[in-house]
Protein backbone atom coordinates (compact mmCIF):
# COMPACT_ATOMS: atom_id res chain seq x y z
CA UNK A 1 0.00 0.00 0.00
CA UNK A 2 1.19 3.43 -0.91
CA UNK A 3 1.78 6.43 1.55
CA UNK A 4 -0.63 8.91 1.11
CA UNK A 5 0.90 12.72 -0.07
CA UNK A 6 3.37 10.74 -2.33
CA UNK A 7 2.93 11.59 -6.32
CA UNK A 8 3.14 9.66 -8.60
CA UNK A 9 5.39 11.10 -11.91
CA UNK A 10 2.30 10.53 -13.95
CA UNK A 11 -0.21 12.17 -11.78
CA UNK A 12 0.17 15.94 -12.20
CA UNK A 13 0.60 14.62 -16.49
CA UNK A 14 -2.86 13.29 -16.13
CA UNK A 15 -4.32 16.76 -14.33
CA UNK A 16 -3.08 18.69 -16.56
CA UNK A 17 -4.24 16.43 -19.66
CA UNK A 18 -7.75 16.23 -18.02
CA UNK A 19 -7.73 20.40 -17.02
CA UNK A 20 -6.70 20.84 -20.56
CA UNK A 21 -9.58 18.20 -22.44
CA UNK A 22 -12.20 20.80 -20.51
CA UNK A 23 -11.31 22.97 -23.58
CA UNK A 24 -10.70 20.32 -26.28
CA UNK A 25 -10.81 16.81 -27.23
CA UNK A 26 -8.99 14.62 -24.81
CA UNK A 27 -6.75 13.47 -27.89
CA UNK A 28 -5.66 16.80 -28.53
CA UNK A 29 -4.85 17.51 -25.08
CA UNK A 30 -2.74 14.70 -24.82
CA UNK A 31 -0.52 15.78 -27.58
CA UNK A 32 -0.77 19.07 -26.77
CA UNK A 33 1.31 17.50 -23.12
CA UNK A 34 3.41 15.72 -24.79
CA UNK A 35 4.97 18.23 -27.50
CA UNK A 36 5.32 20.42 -24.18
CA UNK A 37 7.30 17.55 -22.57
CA UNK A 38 9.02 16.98 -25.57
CA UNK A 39 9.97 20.48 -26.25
CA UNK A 40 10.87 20.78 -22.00
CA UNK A 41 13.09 17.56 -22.51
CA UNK A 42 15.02 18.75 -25.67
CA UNK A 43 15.66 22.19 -24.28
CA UNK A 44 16.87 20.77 -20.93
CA UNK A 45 19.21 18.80 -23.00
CA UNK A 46 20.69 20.80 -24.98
CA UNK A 47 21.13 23.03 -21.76
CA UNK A 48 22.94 19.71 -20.15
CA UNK A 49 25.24 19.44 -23.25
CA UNK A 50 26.46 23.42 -23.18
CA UNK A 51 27.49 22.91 -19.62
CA UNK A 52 28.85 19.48 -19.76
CA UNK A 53 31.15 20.95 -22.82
CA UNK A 54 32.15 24.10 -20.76
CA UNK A 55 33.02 21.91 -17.68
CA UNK A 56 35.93 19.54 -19.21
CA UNK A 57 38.20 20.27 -22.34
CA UNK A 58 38.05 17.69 -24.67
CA UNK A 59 41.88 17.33 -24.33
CA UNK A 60 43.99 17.47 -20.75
CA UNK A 61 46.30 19.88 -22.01
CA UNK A 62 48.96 19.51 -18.68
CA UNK A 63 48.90 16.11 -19.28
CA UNK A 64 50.12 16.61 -22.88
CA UNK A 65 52.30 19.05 -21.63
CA UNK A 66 54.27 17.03 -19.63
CA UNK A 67 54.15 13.66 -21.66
CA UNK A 68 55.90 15.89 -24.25
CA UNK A 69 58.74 17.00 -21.78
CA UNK A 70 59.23 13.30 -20.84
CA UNK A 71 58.92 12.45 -24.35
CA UNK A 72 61.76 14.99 -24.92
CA UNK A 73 64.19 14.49 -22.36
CA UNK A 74 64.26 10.87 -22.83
CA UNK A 75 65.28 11.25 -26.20
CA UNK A 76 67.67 13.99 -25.01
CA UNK A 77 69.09 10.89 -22.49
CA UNK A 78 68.93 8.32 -25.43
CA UNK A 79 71.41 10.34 -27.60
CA UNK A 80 73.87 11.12 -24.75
């Protein structure tokens, strides 16, 4: 048995389907919800993708930095 006050992720979906098929047909309201989901999803993703590519470089560039200078001296010890 579920608590009571708990929602359920469909729940406020189906209120606002059934508030919204007071004014049209209940087909239309559903599509009407779910182009707004759709467009809510898409924009929240392509918010998630700008910040995940500001966050990390696509390349460590210390890390090349210093492979290089290892790289380098090596070879500098290799010729000695």
């Amino acid at each position: 048995m579920e608590q009571s006050g708990t929602v359920r992720p469909a729940e406020p979906l189906a209120c606002a389907i059934i508030a919204i098929s007071g004014v049209v047909a209940a087909w239309l309201a559903a599509l009407i919800i779910g182009a707004a989901l759709l467009a809510v999803s898409g924009i929240a993703a392509l918010i998630g993708k700008s910040g995940l590519t500001k966050a990390t470089p696509p390349v460590p560039k210390e890390a090349i930095g210093s492979v290089q200078a290892e790289v380098q001296e090596l070879k500098e010890k290799a010729h000695r």
